[in-house]
Structure formats: structure tokens, C-alpha cells
Protein backbone atom coordinates (compact mmCIF):
# COMPACT_ATOMS: atom_id res chain seq x y z
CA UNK A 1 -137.54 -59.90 99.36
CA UNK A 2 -138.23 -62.32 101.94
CA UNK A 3 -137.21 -65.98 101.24
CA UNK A 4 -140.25 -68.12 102.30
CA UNK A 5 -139.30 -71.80 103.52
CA UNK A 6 -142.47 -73.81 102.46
CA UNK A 7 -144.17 -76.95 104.02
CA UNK A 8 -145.53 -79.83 103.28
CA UNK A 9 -149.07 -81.19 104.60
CA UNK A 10 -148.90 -83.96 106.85
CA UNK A 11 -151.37 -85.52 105.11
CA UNK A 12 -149.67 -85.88 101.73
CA UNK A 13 -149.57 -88.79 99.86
CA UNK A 14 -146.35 -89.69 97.48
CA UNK A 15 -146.43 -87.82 94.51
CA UNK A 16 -147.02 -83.82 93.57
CA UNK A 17 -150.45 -83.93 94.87
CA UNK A 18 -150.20 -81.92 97.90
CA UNK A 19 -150.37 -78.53 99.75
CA UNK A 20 -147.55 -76.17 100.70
CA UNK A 21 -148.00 -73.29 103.40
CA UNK A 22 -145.76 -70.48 104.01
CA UNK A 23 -145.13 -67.27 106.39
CA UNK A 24 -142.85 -64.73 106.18
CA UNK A 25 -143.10 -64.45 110.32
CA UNK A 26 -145.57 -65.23 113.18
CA UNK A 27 -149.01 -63.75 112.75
CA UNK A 28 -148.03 -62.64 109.62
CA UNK A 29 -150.51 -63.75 105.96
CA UNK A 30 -150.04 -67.47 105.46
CA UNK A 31 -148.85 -68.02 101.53
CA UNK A 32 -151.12 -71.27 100.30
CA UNK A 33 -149.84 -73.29 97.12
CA UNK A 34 -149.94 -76.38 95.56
CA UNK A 35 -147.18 -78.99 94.71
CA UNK A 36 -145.95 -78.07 91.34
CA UNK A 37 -143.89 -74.78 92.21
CA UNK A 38 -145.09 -73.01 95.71
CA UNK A 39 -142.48 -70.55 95.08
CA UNK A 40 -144.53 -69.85 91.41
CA UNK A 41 -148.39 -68.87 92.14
CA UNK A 42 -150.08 -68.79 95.55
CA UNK A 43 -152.99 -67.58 97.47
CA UNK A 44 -152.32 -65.21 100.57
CA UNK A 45 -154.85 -66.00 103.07
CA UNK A 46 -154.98 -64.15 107.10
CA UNK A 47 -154.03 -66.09 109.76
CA UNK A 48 -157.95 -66.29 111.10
CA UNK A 49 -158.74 -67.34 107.33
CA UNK A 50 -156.13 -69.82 108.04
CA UNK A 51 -157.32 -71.03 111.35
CA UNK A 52 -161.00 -71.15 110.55
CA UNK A 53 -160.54 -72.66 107.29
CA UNK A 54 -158.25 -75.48 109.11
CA UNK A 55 -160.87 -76.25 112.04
CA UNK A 56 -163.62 -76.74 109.21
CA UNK A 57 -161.31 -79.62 107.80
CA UNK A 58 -160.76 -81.18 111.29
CA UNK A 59 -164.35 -80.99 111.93
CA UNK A 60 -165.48 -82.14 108.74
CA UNK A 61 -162.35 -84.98 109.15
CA UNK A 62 -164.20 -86.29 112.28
CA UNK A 63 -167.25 -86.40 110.60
């Protein structure tokens, strides 16, 4: 099995309050979790689902 090195948003605050992303290589499914245990239970999104689902946050950001 392929070890997955998770990241940390940018935008995280201190604390356990934040989002983790994943991939197991370029282009591949991006792995989606939340601060408690990425490694534990995720949501595998595509990379478009990724993309679009980032440039709706920027937008909405600029907003």
C-alpha cells in the first residue's frame, strides 16, 4: 500500500480544526480529510473535482 504524506491547508488556524489533502502521485484522486486522523477516514475526490471545487472557494473568497 501506498504511504500517503498529507498536508495541511494554508489557511489553518492553531488547533485540530483544519483540512488535510493527499495524492498517491500527479493526476492521480486527491484523498480529502479532516484534522483528527487523515490517515483514518477520507473522501477521494478527482483531480477536476479538486480543481473546480478549489476555484469556487477562491471565487467565493474574493467575494
Amino acid at each position: 500500500m501506498t504511504q500517503l504524506s498529507w498536508r495541511k491547508s494554508s489557511f489553518c488556524q492553531e488547533g485540530e480544526a483544519c483540512v488535510h489533502v493527499a495524492t498517491t502521485a500527479p493526476g492521480a484522486a486527491v484523498k480529502v480529510a479532516g484534522s483528527a486522523d487523515p490517515g483514518e477516514a477520507h473522501l477521494t475526490v478527482s483531480p477536476t473535482a479538486w480543481s473546480t471545487f478549489l476555484q469556487a472557494v477562491k471565487e467565493l473568497s474574493a467575494s
